[in-house]
C-alpha atoms as a PDB file:
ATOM      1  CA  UNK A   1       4.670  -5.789  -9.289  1.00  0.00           C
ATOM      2  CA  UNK A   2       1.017  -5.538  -9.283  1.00  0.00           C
ATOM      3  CA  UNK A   3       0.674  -8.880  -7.627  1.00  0.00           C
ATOM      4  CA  UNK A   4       2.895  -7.323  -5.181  1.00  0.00           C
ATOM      5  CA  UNK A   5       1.094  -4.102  -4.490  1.00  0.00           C
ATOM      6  CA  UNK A   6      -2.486  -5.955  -4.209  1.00  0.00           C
ATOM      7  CA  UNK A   7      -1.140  -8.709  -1.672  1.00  0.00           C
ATOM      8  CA  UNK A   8      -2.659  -9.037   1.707  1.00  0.00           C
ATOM      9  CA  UNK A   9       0.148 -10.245   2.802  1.00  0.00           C
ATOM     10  CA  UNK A  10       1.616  -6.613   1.933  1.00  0.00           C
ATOM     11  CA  UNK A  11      -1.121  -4.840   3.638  1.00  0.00           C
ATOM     12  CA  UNK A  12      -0.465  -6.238   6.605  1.00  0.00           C
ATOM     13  CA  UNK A  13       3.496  -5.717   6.257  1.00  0.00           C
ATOM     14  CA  UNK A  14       1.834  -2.161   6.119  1.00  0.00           C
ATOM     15  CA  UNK A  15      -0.524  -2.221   8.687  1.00  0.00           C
ATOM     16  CA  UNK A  16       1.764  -3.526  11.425  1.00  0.00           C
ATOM     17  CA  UNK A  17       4.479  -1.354  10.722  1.00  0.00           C
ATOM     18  CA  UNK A  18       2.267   1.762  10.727  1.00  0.00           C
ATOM     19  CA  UNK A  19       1.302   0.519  13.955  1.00  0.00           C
ATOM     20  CA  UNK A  20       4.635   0.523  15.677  1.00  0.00           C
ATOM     21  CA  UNK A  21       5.253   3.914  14.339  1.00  0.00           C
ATOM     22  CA  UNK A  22       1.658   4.542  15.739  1.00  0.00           C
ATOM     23  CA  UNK A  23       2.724   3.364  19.085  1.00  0.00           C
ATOM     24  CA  UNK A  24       6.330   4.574  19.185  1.00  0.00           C
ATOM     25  CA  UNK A  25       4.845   7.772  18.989  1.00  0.00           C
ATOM     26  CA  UNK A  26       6.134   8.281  15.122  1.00  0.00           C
ATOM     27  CA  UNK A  27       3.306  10.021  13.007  1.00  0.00           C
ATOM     28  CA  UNK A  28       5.811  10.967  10.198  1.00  0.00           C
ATOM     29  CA  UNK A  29       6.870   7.315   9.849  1.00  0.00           C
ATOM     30  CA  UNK A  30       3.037   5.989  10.104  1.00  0.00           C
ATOM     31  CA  UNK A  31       1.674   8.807   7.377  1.00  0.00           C
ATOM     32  CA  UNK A  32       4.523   8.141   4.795  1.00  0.00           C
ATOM     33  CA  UNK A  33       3.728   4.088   4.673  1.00  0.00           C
ATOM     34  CA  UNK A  34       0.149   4.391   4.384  1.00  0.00           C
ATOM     35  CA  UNK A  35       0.936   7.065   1.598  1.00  0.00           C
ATOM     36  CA  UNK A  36       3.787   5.114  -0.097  1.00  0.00           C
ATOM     37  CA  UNK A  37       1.128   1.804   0.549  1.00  0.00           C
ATOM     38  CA  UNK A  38      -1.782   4.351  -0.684  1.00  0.00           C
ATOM     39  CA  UNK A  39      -0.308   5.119  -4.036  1.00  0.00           C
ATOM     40  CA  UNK A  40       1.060   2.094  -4.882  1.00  0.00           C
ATOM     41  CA  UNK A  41      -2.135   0.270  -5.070  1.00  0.00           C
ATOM     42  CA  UNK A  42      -3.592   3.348  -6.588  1.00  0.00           C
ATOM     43  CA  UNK A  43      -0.758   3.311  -9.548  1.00  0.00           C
ATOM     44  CA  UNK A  44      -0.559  -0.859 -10.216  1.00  0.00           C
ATOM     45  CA  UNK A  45      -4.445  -1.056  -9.257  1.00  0.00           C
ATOM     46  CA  UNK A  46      -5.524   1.576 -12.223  1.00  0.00           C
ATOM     47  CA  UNK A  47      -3.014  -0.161 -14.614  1.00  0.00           C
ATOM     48  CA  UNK A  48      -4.611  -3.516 -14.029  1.00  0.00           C
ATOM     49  CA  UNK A  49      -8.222  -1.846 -14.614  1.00  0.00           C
ATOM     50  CA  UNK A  50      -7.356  -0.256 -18.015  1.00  0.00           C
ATOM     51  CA  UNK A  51      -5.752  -3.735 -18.926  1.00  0.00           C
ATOM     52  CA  UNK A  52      -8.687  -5.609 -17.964  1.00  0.00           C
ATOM     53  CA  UNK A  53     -11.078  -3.162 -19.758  1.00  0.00           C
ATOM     54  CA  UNK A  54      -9.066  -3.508 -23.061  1.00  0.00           C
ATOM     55  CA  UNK A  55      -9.555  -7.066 -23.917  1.00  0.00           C
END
């Protein structure tokens, strides 16, 4: 999953549907991605620091 989370090809998923929710006129739809986005590379990203700092 973290492989998932820290894709670019995810971000941009991200990124261009934030920006038809953006241009729709859809702030609710636009905040919750980045959000959901947000703190799943927050969660898998601090995971995969701790796991690199053990070994």
């Amino acid at each position: 999953m973290s492989k998932i989370a820290n894709s670019r090809l995810t971000a941009f998923i991200a990124g261009v549907w934030a920006f038809y929710c953006y241009t729709l006129g859809q702030m609710d739809g636009t905040i919750t991605i980045l959000l959901v986005y947000l703190i799943t590379v927050w969660s898998y990203g601090s995971k995969k620091d701790v796991s690199t700092r053990q070994h």
